[in-house]
C-alpha atoms as a PDB file:
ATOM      1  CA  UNK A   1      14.267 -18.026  40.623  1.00  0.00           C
ATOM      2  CA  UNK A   2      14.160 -18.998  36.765  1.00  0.00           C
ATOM      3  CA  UNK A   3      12.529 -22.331  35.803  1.00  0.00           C
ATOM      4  CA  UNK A   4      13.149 -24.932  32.849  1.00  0.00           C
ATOM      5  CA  UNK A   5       9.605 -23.764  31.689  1.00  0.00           C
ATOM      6  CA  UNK A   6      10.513 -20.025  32.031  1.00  0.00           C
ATOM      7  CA  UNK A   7      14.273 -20.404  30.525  1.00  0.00           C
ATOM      8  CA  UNK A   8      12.831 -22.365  27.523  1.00  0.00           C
ATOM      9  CA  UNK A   9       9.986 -19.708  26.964  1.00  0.00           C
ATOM     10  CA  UNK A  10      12.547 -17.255  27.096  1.00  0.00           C
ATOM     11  CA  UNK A  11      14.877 -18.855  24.581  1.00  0.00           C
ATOM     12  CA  UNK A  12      12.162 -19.443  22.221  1.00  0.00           C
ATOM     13  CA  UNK A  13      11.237 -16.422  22.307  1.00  0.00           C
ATOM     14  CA  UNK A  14      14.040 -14.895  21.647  1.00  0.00           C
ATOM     15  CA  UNK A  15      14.598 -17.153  18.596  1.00  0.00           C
ATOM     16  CA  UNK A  16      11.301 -16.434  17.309  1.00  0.00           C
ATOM     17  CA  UNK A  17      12.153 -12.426  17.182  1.00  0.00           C
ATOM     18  CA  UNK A  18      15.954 -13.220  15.970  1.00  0.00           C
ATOM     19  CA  UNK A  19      13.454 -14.838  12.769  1.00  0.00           C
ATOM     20  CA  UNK A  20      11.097 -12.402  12.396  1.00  0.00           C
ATOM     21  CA  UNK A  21      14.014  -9.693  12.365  1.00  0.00           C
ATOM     22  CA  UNK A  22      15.922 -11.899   9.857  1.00  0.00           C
ATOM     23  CA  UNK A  23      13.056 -12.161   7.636  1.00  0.00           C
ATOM     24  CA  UNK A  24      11.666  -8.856   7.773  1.00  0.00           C
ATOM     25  CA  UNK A  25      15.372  -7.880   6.678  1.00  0.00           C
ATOM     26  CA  UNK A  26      15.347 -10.210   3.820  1.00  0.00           C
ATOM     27  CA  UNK A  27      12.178 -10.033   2.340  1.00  0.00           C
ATOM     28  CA  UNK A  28      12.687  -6.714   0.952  1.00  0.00           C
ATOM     29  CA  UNK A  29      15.817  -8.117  -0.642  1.00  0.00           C
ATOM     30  CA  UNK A  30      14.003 -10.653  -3.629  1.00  0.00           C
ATOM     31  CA  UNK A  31      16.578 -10.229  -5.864  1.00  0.00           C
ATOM     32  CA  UNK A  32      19.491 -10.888  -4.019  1.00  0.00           C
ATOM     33  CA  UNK A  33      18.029 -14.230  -3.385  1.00  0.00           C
ATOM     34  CA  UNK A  34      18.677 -16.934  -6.246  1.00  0.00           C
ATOM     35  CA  UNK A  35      14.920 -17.859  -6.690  1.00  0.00           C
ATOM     36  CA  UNK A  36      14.736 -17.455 -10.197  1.00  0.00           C
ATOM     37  CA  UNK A  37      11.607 -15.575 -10.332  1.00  0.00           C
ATOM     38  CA  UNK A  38      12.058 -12.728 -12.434  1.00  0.00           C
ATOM     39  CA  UNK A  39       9.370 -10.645 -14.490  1.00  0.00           C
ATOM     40  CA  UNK A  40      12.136  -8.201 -16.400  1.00  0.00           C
ATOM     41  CA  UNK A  41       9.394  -6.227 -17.897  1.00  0.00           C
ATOM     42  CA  UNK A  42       7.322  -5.800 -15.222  1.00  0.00           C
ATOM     43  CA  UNK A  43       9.868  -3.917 -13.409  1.00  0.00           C
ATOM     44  CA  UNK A  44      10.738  -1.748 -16.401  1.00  0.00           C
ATOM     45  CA  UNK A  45       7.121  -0.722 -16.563  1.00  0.00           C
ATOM     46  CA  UNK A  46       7.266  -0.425 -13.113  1.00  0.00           C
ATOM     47  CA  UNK A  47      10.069   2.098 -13.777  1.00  0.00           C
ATOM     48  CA  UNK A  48       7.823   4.166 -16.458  1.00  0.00           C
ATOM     49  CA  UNK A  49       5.058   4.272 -14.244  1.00  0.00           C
ATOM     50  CA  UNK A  50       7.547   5.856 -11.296  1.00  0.00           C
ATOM     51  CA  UNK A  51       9.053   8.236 -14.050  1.00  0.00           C
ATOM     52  CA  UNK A  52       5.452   9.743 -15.141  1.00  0.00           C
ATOM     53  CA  UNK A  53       5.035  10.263 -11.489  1.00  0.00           C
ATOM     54  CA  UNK A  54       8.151  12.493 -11.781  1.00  0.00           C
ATOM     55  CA  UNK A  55       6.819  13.992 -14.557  1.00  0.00           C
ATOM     56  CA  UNK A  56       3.702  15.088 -12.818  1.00  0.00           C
ATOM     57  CA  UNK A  57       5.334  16.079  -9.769  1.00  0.00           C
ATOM     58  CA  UNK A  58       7.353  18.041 -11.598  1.00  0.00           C
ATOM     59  CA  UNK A  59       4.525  20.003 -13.481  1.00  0.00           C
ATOM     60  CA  UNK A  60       2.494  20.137 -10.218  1.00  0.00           C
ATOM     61  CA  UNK A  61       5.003  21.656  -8.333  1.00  0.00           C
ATOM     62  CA  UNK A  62       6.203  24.221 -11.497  1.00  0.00           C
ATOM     63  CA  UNK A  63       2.211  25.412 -11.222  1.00  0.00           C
ATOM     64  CA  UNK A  64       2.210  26.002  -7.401  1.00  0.00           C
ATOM     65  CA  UNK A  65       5.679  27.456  -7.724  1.00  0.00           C
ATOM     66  CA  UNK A  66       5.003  31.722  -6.101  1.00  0.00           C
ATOM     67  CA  UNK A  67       2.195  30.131  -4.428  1.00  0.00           C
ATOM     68  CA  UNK A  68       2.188  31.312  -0.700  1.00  0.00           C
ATOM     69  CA  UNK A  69      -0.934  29.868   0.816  1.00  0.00           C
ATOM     70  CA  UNK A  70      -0.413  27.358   3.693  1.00  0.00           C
ATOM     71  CA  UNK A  71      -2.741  24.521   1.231  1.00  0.00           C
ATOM     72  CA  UNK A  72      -0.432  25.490  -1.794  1.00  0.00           C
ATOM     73  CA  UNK A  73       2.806  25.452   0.398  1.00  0.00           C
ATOM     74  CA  UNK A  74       1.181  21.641   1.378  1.00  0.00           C
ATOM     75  CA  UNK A  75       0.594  20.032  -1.692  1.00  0.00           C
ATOM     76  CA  UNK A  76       4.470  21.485  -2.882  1.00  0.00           C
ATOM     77  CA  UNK A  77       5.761  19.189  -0.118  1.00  0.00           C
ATOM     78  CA  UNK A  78       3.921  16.313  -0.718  1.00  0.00           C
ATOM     79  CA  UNK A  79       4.476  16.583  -4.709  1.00  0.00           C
ATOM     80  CA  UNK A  80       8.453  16.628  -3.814  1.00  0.00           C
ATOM     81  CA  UNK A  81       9.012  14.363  -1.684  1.00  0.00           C
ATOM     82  CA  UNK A  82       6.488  11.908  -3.893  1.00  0.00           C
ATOM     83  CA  UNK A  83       9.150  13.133  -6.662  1.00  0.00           C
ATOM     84  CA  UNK A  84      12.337  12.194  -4.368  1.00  0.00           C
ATOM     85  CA  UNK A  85      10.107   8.658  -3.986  1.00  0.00           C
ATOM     86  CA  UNK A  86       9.815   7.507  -7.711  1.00  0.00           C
ATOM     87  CA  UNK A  87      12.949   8.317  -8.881  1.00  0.00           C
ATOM     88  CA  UNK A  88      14.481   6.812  -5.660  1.00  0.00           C
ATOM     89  CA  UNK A  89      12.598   3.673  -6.596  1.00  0.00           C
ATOM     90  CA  UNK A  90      13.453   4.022 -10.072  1.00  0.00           C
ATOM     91  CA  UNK A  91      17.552   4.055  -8.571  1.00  0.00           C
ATOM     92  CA  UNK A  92      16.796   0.849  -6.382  1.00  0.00           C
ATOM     93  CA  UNK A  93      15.275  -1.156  -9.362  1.00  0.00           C
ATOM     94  CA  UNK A  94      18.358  -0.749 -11.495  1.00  0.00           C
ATOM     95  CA  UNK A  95      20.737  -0.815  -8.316  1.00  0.00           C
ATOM     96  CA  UNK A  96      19.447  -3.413  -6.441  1.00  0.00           C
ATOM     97  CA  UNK A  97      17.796  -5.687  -9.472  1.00  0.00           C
ATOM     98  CA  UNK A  98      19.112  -5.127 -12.802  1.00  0.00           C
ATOM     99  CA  UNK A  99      22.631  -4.635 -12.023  1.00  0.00           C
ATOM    100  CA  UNK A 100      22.942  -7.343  -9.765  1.00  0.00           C
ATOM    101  CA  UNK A 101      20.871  -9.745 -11.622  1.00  0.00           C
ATOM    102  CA  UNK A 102      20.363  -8.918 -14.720  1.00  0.00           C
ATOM    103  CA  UNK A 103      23.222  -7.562 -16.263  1.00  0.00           C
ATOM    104  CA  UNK A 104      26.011  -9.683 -16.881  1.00  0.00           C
ATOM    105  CA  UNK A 105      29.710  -9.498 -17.863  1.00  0.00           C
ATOM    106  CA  UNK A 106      29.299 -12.502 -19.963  1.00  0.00           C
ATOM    107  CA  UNK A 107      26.816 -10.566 -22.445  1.00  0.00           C
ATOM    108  CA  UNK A 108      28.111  -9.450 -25.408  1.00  0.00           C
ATOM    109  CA  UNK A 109      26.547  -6.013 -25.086  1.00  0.00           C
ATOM    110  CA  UNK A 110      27.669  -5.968 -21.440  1.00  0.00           C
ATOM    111  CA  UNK A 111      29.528  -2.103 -21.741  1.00  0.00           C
ATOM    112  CA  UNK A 112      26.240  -1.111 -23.776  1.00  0.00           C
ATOM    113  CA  UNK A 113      23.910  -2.410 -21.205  1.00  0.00           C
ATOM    114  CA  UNK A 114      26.409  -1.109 -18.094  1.00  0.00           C
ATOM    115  CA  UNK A 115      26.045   2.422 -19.838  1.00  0.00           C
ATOM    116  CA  UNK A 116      21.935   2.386 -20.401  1.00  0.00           C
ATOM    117  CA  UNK A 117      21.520   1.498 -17.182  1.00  0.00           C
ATOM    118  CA  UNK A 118      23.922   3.819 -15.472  1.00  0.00           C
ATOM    119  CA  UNK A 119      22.394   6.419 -17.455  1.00  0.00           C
ATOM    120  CA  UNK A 120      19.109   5.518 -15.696  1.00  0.00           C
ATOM    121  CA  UNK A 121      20.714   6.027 -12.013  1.00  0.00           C
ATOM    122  CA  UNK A 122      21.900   9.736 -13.681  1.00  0.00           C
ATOM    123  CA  UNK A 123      18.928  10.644 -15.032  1.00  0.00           C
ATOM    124  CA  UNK A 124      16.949   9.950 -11.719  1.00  0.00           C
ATOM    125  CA  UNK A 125      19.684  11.482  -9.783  1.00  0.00           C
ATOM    126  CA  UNK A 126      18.851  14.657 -11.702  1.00  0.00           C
ATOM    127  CA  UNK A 127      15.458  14.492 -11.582  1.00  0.00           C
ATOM    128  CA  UNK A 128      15.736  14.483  -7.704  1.00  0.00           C
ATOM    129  CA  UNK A 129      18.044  17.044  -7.853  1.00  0.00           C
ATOM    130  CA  UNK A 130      15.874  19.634 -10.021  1.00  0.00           C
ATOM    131  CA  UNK A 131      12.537  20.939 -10.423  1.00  0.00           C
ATOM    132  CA  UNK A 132      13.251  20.477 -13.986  1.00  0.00           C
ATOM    133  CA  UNK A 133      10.524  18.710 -16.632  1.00  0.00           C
ATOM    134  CA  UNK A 134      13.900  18.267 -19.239  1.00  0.00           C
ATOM    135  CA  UNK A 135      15.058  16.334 -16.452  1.00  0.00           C
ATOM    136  CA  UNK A 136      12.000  14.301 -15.711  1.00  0.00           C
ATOM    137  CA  UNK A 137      11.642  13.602 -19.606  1.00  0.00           C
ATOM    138  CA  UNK A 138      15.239  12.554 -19.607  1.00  0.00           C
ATOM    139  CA  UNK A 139      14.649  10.077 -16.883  1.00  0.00           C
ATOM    140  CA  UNK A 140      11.860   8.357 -18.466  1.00  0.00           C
ATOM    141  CA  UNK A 141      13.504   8.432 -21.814  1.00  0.00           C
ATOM    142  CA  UNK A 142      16.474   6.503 -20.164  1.00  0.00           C
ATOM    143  CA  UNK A 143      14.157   3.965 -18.917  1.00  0.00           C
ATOM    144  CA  UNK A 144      12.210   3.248 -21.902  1.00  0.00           C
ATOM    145  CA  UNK A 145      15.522   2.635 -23.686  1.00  0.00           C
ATOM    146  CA  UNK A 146      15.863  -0.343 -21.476  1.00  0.00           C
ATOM    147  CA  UNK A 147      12.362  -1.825 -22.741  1.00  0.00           C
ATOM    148  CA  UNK A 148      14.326  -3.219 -25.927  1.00  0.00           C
ATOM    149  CA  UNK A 149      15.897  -5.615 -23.438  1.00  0.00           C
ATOM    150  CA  UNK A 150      13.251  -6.814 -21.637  1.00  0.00           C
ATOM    151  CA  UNK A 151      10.402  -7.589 -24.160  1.00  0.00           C
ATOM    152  CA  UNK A 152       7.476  -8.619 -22.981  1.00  0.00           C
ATOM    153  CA  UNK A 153       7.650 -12.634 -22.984  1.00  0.00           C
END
């Protein structure tokens, strides 16, 4: 039989999880809340510091490339999918951040901006895609011509 006591531990339990769920779910999500904290340029340098990581993954995994060894065969893995990381992250920041929040129809640069930071999203998609250092260099040169927008305060 099911007390008061054991109902109402029950229900608060289950209200506790229900929070914890609904929190874990949008704390990841900053920037689709309207807070108003926003550090532009962190986030772009953010973004340069994943695209040199795509750089070097790149150039690591061009110099174990015909490398057959089991420790060789290793570190390929772990330099591409730290590759497939960065420039994923890179893809998130403008996605989930710039786009949403920080690029607006009412500028008056709005189709420039649209384009630069599409061109970001491309450029990372193609990184992921290849092995290719003209594709990592592209990637970070798409990022660092979003740095004119977000100066340093």
């Amino acid at each position: 039989m099911i007390t008061q006591t054991m109902y109402r531990t029950f229900r608060f339990l289950l209200i506790l999880c229900g929070a914890v769920l609904l929190y874990s779910a949008s704390a990841s999500a900053h920037c689709q809340v309207p807070c108003g904290i926003y550090d532009d340029h962190a986030r772009v340098k953010t973004m340069l510091e994943d695209s040199a990581t795509v750089i070097k993954a790149v150039r690591m995994m061009n110099g174990l490339a015909g490398k057959t060894d089991a420790q060789s065969q290793n570190q390929m893995v772990r330099w591409v999918m730290n590759k497939e990381k960065h420039a994923q992250n890179i893809i998130a920041a403008i996605s989930d951040y710039f786009l949403t929040q920080r690029v607006k129809p009412s500028q008056g640069d709005y189709s420039e901006r649209l384009a630069r930071h599409h061109a970001v999203i491309i450029a990372a998609m193609k990184a992921k895609q290849s092995a290719s250092e003209t594709h990592a260099l592209a990637l970070e040169k798409a990022v660092m011509a979003l740095e004119g927008y977000y100066a340093h305060p």
